[in-house]
N, C-alpha and C. Protein backbone atom coordinates (compact mmCIF):
# COMPACT_ATOMS: atom_id res chain seq x y z
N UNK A 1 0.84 -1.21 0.00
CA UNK A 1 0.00 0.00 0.00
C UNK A 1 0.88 1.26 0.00
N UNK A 2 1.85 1.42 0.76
CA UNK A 2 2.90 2.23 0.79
C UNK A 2 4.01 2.50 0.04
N UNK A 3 4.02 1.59 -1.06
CA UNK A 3 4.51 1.48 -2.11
C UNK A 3 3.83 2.75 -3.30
N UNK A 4 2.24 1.71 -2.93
CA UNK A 4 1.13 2.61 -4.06
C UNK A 4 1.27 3.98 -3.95
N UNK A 5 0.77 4.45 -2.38
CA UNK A 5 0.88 6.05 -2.38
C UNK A 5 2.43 6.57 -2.87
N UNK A 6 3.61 6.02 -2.65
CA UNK A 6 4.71 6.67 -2.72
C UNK A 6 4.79 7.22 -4.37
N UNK A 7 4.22 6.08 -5.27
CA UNK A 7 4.10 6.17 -6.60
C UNK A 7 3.56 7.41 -7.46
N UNK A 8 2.16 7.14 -6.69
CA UNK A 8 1.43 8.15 -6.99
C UNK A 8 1.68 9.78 -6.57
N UNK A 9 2.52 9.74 -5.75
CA UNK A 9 2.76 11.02 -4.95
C UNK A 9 4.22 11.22 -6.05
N UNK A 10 5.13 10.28 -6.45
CA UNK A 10 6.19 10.49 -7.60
C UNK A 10 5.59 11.12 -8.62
N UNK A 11 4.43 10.37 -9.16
CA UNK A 11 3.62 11.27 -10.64
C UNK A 11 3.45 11.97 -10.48
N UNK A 12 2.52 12.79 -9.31
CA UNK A 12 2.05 14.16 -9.11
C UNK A 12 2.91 14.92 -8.75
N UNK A 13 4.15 14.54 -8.84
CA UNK A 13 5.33 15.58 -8.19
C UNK A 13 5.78 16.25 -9.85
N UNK A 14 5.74 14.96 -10.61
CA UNK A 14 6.32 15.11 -11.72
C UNK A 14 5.77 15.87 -12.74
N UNK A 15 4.58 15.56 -12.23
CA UNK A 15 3.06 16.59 -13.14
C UNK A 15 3.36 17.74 -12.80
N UNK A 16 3.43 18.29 -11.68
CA UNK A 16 3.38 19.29 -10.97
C UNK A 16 4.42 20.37 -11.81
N UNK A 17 6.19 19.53 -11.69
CA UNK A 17 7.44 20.00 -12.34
C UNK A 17 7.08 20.46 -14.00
N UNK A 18 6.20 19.56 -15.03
CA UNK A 18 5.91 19.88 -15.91
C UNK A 18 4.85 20.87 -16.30
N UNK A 19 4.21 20.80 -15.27
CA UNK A 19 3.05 22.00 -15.92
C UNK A 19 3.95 23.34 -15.57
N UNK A 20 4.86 23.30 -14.30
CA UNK A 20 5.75 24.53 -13.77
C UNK A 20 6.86 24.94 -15.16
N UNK A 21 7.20 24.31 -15.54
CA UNK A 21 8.41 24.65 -16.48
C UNK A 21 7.23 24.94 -17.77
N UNK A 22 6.20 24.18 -18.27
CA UNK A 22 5.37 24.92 -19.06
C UNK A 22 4.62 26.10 -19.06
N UNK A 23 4.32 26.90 -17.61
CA UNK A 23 3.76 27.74 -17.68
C UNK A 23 4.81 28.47 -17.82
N UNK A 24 6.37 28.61 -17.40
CA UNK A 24 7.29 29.52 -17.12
C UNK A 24 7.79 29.85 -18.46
N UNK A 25 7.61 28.68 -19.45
CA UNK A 25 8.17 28.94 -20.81
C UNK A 25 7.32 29.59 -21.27
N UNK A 26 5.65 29.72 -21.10
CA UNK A 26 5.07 30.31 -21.99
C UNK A 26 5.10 32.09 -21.32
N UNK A 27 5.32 32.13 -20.23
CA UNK A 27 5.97 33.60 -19.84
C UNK A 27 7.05 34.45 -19.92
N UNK A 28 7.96 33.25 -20.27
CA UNK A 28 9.60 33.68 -21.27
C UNK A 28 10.51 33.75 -19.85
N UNK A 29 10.22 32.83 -18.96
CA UNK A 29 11.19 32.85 -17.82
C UNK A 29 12.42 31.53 -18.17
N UNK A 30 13.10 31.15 -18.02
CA UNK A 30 14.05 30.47 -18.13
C UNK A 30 14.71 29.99 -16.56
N UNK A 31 13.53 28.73 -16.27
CA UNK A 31 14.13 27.65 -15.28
C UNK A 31 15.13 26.95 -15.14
N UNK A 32 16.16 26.87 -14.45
CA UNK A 32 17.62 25.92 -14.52
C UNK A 32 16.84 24.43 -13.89
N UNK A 33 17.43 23.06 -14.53
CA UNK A 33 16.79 22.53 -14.41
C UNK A 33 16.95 21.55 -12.81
């Protein structure tokens, strides 16, 4: 079970990082990665 949540909490971290670097590009900011 603790496996499951850890997983799921990895994706949404990762979701999270991609929508962040997509909104920043479409504002012309330049994130180091």
């Amino acid at each position: 079970m603790a496996n499951n949540n850890s997983l799921v909490v990895q994706q949404a971290q990762a979701a999270i990082n991609q929508l962040k670097y997509e909104v920043a590009q479409e504002l012309g900011i330049q994130l180091s990665p």
